[in-house]
Protein backbone atom coordinates (compact mmCIF):
# COMPACT_ATOMS: atom_id res chain seq x y z
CA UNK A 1 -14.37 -3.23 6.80
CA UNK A 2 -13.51 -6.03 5.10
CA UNK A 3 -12.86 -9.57 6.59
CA UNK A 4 -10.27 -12.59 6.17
CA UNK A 5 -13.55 -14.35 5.99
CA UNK A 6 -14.64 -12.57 2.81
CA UNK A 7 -11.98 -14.03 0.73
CA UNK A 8 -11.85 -17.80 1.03
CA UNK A 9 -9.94 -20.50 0.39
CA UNK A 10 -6.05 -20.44 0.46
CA UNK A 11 -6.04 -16.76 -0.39
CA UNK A 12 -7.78 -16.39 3.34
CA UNK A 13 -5.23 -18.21 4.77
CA UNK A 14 -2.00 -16.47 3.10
CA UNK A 15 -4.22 -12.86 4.32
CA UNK A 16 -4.69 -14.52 7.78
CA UNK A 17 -1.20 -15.41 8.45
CA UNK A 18 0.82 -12.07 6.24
CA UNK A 19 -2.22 -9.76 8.52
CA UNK A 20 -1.07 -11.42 11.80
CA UNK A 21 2.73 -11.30 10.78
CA UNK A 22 2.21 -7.50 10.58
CA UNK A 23 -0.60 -7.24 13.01
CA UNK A 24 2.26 -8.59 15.63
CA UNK A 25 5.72 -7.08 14.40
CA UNK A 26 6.85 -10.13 12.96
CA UNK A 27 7.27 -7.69 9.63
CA UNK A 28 7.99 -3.93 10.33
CA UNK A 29 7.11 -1.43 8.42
CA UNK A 30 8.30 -0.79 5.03
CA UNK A 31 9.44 -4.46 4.98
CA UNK A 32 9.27 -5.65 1.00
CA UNK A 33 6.33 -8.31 0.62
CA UNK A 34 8.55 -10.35 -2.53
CA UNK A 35 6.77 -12.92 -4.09
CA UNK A 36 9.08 -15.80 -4.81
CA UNK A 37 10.20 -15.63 -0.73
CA UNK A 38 5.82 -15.60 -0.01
CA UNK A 39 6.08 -19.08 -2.24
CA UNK A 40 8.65 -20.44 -0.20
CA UNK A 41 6.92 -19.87 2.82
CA UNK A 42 3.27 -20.85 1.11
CA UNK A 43 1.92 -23.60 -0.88
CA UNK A 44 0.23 -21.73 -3.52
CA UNK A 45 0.16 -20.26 -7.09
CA UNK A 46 1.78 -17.14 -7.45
CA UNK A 47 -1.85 -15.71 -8.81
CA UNK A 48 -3.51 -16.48 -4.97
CA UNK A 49 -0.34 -14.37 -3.46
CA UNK A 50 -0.72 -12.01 -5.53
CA UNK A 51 -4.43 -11.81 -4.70
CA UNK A 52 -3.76 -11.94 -1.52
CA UNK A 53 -1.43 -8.76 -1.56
CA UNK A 54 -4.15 -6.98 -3.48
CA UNK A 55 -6.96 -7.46 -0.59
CA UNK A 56 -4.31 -6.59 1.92
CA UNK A 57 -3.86 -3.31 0.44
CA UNK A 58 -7.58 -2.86 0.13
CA UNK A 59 -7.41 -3.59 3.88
CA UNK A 60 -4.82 -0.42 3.85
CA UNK A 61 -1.89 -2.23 5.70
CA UNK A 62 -0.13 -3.10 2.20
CA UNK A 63 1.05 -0.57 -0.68
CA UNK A 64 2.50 -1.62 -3.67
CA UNK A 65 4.19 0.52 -6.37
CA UNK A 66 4.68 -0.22 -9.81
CA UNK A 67 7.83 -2.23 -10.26
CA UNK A 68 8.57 -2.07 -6.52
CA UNK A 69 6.41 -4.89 -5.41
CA UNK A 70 4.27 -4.81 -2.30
CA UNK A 71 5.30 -3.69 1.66
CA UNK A 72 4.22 -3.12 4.69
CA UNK A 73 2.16 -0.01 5.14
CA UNK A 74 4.24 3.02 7.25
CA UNK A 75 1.88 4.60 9.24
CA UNK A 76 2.44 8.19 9.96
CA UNK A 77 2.41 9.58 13.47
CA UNK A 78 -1.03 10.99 12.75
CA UNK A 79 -2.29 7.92 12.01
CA UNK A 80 -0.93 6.57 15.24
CA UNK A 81 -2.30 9.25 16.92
CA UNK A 82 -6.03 8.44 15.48
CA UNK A 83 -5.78 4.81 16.33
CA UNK A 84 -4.90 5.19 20.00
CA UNK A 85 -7.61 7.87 20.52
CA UNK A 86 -10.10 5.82 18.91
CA UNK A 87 -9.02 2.94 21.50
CA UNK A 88 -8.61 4.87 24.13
CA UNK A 89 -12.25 5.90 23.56
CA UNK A 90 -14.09 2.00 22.96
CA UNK A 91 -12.11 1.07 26.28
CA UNK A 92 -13.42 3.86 28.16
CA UNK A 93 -16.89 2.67 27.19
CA UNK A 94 -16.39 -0.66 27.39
CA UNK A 95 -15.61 0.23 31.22
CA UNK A 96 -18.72 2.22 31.42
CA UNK A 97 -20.32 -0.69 29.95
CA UNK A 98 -19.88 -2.23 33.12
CA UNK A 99 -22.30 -2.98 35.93
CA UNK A 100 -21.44 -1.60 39.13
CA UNK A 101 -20.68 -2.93 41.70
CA UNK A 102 -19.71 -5.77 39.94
CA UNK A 103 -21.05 -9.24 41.27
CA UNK A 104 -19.96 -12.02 42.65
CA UNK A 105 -21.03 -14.03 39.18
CA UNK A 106 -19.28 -11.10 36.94
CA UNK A 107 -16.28 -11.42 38.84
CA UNK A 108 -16.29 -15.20 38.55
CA UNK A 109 -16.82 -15.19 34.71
CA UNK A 110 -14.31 -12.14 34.09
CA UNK A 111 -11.61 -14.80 36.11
């Protein structure tokens, strides 16, 4: 999977902040990504937007279509499905993962 991390500079911080904006619901799906509102909001070239649109659809939560522009990935109920049964599954073992009883020091450093 690629990281935020992996990109650097500016570019990571335009991917940081447009991942957590979707990550969050601040933009729903199928909201248009258009680059002259991404300047306003950023100070950087229209290249490192565009860049950073490009490794946000490599991270699959951005399409773009030819003389659409970019938005916000629409994931189908499927999908949905897949991601909560994958969750569902890493919680259940992170709860096996854990010692018990539980004592008094886990307790303490869980609070």
């Amino acid at each position: 999977m690629l990281h935020v991390a992996d990109y650097g500079g500016k570019e990571a911080d335009v991917v940081k902040a447009l991942e957590e904006d979707i990550i969050f619901g601040r933009l729903a799906p199928g909201t248009r990504l258009v680059e002259d509102v991404l300047l306003g909001r950023f100070p950087v070239s229209r290249h490192t937007i565009r860049q950073a649109l490009y490794q946000l659809e490599k991270l699959g939560v951005v399409t773009r279509e030819r003389n659409k522009g970019a938005m916000v990935r629409r994931l189908s109920p499927d999908e949905v499905r897949q991601i909560y049964e994958v969750r569902e599954l890493l919680q259940r073992q992170a709860a096996l993962m854990i010692p018990l009883p539980a004592s008094d020091a886990l307790i303490a450093e869980l609070m």
